[in-house]
N, C-alpha and C. Protein backbone atom coordinates (compact mmCIF):
# COMPACT_ATOMS: atom_id res chain seq x y z
N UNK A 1 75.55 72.73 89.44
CA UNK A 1 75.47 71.85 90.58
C UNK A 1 74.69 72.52 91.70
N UNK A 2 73.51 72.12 92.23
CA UNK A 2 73.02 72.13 93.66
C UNK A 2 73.64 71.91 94.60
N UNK A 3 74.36 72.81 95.45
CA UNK A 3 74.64 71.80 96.39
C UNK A 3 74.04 71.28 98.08
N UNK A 4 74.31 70.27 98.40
CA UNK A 4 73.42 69.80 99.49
C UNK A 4 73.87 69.09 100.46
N UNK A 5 73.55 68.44 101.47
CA UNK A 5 73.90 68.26 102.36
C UNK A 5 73.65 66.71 102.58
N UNK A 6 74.42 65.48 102.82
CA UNK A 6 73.97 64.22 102.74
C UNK A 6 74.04 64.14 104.17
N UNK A 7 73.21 63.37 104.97
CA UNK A 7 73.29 63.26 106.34
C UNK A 7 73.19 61.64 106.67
N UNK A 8 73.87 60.85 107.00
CA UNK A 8 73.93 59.51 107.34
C UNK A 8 74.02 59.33 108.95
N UNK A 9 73.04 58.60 109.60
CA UNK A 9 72.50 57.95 111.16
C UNK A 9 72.79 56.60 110.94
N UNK A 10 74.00 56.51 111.67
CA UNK A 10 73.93 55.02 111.81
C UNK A 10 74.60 54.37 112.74
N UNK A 11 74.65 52.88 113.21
CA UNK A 11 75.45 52.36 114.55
C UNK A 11 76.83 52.96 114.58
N UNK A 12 77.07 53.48 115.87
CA UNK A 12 78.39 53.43 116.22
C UNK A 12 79.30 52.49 116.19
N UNK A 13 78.81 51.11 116.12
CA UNK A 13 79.82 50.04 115.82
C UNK A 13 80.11 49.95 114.35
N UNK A 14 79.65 50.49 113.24
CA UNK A 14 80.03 50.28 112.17
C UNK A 14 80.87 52.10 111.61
N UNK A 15 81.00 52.64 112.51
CA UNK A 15 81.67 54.01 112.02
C UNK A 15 83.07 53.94 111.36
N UNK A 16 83.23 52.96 111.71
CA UNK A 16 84.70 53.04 111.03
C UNK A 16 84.66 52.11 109.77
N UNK A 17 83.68 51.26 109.48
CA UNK A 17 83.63 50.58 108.00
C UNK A 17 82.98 51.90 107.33
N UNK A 18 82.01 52.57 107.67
CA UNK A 18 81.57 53.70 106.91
C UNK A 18 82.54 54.95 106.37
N UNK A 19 83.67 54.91 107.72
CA UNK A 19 84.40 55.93 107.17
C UNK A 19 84.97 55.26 106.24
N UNK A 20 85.74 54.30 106.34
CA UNK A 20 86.95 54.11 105.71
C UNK A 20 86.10 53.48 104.26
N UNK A 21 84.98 53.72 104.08
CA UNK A 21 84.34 53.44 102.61
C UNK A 21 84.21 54.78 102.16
N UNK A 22 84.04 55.57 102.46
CA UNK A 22 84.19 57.16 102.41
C UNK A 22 85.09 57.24 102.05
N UNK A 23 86.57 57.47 102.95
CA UNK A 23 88.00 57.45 102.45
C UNK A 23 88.29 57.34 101.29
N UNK A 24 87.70 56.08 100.68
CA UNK A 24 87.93 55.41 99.49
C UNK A 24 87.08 55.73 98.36
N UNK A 25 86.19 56.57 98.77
CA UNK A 25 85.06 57.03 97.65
C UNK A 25 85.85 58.07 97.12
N UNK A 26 85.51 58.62 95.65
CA UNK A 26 86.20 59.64 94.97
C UNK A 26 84.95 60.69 95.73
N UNK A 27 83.42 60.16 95.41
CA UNK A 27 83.00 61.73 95.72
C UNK A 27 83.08 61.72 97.26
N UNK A 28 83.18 60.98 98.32
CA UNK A 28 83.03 61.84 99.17
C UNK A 28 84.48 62.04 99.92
N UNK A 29 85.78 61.73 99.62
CA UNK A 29 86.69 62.32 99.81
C UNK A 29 87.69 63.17 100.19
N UNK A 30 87.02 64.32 99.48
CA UNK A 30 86.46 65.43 99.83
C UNK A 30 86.71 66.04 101.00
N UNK A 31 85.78 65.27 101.47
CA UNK A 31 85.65 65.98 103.22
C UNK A 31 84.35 65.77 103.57
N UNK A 32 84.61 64.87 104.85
CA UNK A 32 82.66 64.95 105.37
C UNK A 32 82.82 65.02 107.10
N UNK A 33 81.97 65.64 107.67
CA UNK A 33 82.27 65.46 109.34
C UNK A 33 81.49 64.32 109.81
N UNK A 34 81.64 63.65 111.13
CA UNK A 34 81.11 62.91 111.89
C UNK A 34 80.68 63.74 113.21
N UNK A 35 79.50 63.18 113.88
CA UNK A 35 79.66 63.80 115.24
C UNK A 35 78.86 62.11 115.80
N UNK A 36 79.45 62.15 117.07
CA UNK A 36 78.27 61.38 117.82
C UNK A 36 76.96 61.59 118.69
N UNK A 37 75.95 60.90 118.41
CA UNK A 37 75.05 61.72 118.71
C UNK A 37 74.18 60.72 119.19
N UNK A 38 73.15 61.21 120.17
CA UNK A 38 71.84 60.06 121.01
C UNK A 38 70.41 60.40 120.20
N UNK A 39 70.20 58.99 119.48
CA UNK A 39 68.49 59.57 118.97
C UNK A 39 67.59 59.20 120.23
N UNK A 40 66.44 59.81 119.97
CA UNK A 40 65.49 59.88 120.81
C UNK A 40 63.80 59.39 120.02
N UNK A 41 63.30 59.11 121.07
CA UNK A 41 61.75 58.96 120.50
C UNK A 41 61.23 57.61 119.87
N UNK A 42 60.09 57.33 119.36
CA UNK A 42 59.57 55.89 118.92
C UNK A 42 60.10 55.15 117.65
N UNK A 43 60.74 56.03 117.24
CA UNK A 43 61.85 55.14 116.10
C UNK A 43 63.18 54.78 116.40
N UNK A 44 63.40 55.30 117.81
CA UNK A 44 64.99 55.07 118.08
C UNK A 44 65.05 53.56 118.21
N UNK A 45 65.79 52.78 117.93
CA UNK A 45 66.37 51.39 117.96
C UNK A 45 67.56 51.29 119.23
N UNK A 46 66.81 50.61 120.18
CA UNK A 46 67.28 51.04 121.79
C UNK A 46 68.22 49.49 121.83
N UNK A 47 69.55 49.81 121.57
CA UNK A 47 70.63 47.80 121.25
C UNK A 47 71.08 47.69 122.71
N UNK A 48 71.16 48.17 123.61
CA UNK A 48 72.03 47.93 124.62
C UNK A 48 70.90 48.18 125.80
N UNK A 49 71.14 47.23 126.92
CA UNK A 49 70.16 47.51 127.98
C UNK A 49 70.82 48.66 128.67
N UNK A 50 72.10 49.59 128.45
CA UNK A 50 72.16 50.57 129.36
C UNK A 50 71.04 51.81 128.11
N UNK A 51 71.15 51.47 126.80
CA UNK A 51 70.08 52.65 125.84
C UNK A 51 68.54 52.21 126.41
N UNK A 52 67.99 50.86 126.86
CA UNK A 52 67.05 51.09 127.02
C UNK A 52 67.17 51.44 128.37
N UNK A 53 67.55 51.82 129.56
CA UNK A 53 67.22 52.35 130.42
C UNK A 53 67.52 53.86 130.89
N UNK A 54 67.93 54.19 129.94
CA UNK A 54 68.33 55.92 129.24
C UNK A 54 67.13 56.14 128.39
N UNK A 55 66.51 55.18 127.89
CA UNK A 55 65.58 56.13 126.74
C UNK A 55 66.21 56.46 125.87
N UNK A 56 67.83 56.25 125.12
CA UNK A 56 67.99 56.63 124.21
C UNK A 56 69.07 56.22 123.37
N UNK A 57 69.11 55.86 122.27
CA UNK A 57 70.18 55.48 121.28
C UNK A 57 71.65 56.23 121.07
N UNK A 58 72.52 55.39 121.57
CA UNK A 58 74.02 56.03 120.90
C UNK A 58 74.13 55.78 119.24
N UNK A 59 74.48 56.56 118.68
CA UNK A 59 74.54 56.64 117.33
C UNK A 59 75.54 57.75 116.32
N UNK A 60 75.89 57.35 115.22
CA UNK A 60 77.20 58.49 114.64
C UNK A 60 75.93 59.07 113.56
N UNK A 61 76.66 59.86 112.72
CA UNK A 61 76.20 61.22 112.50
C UNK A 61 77.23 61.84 111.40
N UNK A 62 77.23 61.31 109.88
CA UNK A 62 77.75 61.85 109.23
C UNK A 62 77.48 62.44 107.93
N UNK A 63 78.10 64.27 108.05
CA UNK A 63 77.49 64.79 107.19
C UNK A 63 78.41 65.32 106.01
N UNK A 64 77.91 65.21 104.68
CA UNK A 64 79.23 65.46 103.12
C UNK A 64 78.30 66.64 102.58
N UNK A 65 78.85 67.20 102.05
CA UNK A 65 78.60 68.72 101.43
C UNK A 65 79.00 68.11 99.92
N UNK A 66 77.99 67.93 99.00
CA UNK A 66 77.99 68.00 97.52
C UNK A 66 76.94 68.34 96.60
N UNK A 67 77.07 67.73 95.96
CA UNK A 67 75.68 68.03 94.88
C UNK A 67 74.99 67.13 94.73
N UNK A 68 73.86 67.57 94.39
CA UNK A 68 72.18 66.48 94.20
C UNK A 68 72.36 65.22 93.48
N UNK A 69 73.37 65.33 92.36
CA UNK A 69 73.44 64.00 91.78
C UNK A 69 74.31 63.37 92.12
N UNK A 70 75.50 64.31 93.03
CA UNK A 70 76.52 63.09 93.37
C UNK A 70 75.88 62.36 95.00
N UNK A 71 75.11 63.13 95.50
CA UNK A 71 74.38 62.28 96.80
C UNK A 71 73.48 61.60 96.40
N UNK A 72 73.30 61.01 95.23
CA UNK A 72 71.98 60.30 94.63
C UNK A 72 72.97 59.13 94.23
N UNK A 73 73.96 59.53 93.83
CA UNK A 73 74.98 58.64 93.34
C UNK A 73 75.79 57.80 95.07
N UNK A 74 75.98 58.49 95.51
CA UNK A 74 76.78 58.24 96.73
C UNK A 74 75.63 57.28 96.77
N UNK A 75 74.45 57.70 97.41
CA UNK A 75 73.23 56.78 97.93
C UNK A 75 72.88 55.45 97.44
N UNK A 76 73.28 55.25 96.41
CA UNK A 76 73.35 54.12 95.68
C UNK A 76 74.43 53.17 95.92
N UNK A 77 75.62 53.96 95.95
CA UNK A 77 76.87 53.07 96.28
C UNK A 77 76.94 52.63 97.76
N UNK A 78 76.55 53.02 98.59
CA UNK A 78 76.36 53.08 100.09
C UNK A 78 75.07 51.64 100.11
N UNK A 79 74.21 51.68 99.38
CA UNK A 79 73.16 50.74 99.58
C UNK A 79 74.08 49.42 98.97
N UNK A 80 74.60 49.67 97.77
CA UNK A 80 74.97 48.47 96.71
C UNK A 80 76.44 47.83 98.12
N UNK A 81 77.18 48.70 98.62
CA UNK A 81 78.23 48.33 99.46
C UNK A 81 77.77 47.51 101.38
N UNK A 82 76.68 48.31 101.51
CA UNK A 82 75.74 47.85 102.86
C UNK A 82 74.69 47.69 102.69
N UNK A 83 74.54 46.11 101.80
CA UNK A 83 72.54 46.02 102.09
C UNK A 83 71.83 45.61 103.27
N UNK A 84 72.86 45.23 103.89
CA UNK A 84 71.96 44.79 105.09
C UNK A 84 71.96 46.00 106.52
N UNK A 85 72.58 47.12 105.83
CA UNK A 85 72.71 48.18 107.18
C UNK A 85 72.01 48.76 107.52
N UNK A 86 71.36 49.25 109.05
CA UNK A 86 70.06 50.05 108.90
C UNK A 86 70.51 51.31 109.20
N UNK A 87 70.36 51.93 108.18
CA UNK A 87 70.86 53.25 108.38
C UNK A 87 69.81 54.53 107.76
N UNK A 88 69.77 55.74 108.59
CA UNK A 88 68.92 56.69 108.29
C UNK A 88 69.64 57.67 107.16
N UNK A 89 68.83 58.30 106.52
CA UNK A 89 69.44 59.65 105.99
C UNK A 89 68.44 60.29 105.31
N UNK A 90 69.38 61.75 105.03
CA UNK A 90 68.47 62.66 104.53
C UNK A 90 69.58 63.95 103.56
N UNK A 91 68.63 64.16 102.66
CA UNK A 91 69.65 65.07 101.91
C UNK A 91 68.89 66.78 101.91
N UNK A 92 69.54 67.32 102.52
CA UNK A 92 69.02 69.29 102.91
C UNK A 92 70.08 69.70 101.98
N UNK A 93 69.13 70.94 101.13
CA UNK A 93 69.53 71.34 99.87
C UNK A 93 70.63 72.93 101.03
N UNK A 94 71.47 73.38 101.01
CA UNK A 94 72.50 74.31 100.82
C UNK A 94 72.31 75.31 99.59
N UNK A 95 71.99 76.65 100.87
CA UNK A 95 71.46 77.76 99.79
C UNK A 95 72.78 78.64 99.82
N UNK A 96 73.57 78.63 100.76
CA UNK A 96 74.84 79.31 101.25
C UNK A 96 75.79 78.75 101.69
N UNK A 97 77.41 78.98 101.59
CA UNK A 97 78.33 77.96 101.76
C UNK A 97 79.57 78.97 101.40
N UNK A 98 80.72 78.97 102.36
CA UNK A 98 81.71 79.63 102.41
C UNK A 98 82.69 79.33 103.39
N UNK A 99 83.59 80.22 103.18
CA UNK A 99 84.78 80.21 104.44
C UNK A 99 85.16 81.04 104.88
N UNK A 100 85.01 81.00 105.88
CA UNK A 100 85.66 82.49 106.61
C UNK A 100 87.23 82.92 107.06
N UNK A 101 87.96 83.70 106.74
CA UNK A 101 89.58 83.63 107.55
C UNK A 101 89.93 83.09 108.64
């Protein structure tokens, strides 16, 4: 197994259908973090007139630690469960991974 890093950008109004489809997933289960976070720049999707007068998107931010085929797999189930969601992602391969006391 590779393992890697799945990274999902998407509305803050849907964070909690995303988690709780997570919850319910065997692979990502597991364990994945959220953070909230503001995109920036000519792809940001500006929904609220207080984001467009900030310049910038409120948005969640969640990241699962697995392997190449189960985030290929996840990615599929995530599309087949939300086709109509616009959501970003990206998968960064994990060369190191541990725990400390």
């Amino acid at each position: 197994m590779n393992p890697c890093c799945l990274t999902l950008i998407f509305q803050n109004a849907v964070e909690e259908e995303i988690i709780d489809f997570m919850l319910a997933n065997e692979t990502a289960k597991n364990g994945f973090h959220t953070f909230r976070i503001e995109g920036h720049g000519h792809d940001a999707r500006l929904a609220t007139m207080k984001e467009q007068v900030r310049g910038r998107a409120h948005k969640s931010r969640m990241d699962i630690l697995l392997g190449e085929e189960e985030a290929q797999s996840l990615l599929s189930e995530i599309k087949s469960a939300f086709p109509d969601m616009k959501l970003a992602f990206w998968v960064s391969p994990i060369s190191t991974f541990g725990r400390l006391p």
